[in-house]
C-alpha atoms as a PDB file:
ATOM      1  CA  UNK A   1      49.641  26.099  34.484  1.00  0.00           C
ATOM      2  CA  UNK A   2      48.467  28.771  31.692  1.00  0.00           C
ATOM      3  CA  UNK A   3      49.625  26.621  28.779  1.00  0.00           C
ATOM      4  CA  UNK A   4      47.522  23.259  30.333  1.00  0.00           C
ATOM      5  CA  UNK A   5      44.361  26.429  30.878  1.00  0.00           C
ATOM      6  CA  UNK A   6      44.919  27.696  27.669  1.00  0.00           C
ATOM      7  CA  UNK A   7      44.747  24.065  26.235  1.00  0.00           C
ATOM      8  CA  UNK A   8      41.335  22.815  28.049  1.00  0.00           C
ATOM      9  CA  UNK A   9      39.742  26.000  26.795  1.00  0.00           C
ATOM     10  CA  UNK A  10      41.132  25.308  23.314  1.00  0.00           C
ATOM     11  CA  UNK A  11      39.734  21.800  23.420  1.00  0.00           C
ATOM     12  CA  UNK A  12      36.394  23.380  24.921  1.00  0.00           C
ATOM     13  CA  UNK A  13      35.748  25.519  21.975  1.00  0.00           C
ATOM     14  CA  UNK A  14      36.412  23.008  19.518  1.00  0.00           C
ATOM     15  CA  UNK A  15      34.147  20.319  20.955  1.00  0.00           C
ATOM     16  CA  UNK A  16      31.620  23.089  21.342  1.00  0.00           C
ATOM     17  CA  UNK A  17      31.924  23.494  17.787  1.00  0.00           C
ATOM     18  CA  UNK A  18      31.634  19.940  16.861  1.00  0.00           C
ATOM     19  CA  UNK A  19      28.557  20.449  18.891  1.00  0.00           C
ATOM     20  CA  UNK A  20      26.683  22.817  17.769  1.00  0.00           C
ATOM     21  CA  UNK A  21      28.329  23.111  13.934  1.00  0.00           C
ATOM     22  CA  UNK A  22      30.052  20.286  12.878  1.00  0.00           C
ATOM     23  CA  UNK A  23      28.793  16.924  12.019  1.00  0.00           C
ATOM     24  CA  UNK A  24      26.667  15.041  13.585  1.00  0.00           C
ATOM     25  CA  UNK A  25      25.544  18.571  15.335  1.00  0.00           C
ATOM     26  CA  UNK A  26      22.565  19.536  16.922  1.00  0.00           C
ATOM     27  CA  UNK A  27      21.018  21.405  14.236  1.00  0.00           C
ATOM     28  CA  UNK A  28      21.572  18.551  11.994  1.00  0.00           C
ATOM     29  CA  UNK A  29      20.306  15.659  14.209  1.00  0.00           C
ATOM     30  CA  UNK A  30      17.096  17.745  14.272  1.00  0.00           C
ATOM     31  CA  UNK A  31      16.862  17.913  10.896  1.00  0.00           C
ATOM     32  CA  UNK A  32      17.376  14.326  10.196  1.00  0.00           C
ATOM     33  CA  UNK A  33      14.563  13.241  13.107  1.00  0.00           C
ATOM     34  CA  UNK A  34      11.960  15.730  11.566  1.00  0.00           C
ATOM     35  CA  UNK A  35      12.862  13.910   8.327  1.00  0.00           C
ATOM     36  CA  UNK A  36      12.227  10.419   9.835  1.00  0.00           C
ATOM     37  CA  UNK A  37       8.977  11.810  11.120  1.00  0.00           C
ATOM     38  CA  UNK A  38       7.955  13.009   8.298  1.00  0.00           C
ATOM     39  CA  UNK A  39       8.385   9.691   6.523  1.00  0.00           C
ATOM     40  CA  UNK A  40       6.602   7.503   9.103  1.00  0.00           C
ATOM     41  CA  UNK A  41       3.730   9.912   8.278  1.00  0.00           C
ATOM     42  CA  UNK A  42       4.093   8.908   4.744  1.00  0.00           C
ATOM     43  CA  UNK A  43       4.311   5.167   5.949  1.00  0.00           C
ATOM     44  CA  UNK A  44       0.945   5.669   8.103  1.00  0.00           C
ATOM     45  CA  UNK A  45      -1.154   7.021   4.633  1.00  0.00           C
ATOM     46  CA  UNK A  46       0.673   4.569   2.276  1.00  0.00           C
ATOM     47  CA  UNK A  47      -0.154   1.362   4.689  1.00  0.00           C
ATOM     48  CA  UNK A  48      -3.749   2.853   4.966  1.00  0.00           C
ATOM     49  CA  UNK A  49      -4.625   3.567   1.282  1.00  0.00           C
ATOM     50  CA  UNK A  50      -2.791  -0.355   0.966  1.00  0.00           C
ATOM     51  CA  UNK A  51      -4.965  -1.571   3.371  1.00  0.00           C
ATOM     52  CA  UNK A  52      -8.280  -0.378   1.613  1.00  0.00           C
ATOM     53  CA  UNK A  53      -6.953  -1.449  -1.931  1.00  0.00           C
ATOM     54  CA  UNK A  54      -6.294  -5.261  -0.521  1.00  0.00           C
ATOM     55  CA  UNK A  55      -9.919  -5.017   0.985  1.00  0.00           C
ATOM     56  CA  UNK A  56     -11.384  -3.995  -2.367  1.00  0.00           C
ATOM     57  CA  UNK A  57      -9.482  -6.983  -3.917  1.00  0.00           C
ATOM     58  CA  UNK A  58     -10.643  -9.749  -1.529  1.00  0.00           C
ATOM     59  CA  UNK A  59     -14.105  -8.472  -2.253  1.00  0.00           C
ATOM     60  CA  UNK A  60     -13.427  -8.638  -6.034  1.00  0.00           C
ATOM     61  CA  UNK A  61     -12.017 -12.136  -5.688  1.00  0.00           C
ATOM     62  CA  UNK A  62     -14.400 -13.525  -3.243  1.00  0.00           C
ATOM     63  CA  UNK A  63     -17.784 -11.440  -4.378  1.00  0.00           C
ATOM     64  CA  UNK A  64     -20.186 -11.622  -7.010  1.00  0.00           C
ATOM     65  CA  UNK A  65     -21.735  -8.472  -5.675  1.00  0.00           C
ATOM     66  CA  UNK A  66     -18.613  -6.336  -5.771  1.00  0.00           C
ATOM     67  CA  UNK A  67     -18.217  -7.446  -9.676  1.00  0.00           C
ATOM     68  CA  UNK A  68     -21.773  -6.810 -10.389  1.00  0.00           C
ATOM     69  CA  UNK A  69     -21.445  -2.947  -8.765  1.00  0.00           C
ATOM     70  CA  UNK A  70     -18.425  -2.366 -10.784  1.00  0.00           C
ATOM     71  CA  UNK A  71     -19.942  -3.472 -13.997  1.00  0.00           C
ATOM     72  CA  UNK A  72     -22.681  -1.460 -13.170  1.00  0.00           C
ATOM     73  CA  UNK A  73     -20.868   1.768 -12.271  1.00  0.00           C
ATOM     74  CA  UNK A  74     -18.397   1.975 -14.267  1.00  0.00           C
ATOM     75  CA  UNK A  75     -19.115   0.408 -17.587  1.00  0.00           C
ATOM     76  CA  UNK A  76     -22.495   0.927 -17.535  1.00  0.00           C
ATOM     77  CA  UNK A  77     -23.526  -2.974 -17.693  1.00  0.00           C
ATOM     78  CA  UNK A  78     -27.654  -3.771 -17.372  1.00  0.00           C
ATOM     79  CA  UNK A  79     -28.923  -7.571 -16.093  1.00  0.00           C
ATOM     80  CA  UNK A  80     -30.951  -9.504 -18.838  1.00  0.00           C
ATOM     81  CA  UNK A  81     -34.432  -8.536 -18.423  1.00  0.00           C
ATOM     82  CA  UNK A  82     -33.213  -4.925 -16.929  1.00  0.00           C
ATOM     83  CA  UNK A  83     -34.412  -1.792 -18.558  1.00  0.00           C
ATOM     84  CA  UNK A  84     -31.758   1.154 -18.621  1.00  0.00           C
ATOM     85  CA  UNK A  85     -32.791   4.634 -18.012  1.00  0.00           C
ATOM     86  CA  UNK A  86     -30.293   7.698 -18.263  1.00  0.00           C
ATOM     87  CA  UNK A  87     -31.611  10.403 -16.086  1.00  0.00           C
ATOM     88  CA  UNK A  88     -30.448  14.045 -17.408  1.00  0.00           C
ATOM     89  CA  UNK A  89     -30.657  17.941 -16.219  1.00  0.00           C
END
């Protein structure tokens, strides 16, 4: 009876170390599920900032407007007829 004791306790500890050590553990399925969070977080901006870039190219394919702006803003484009003036400090 104290050899088939002895044996279930064995087997105890070592499953309890599987547990808590091994792999697969605790400690390790916590890492990987803060890792997975931490990714869908990275998903959420990156499908966000995708979302406004697709927007801003619809507008630049199906705008005149949007065009014009850009010209204007950027490369510092006038309209015939258009005077230009550069206000400074």
């Amino acid at each position: 009876m104290r050899v088939v004791i002895a044996v279930l306790v064995l087997l105890l500890l070592v499953l309890q170390f599987r547990l808590w050590v091994g792999d697969s553990s605790i400690w390790e399925v916590w890492r990987l599920q803060t890792a997975v969070e931490q990714q869908q977080q990275e998903n959420r901006r990156l499908k966000e900032r995708n979302q406004a870039l697709e927007a801003e190219v619809n507008d630049l394919k199906q705008g005149v407007e949007a065009i014009e702006e850009r010209a204007r803003s950027e490369l510092g484009m006038i309209k015939k007829n258009e005077t230009f003036y550069q206000v400074t400090d």
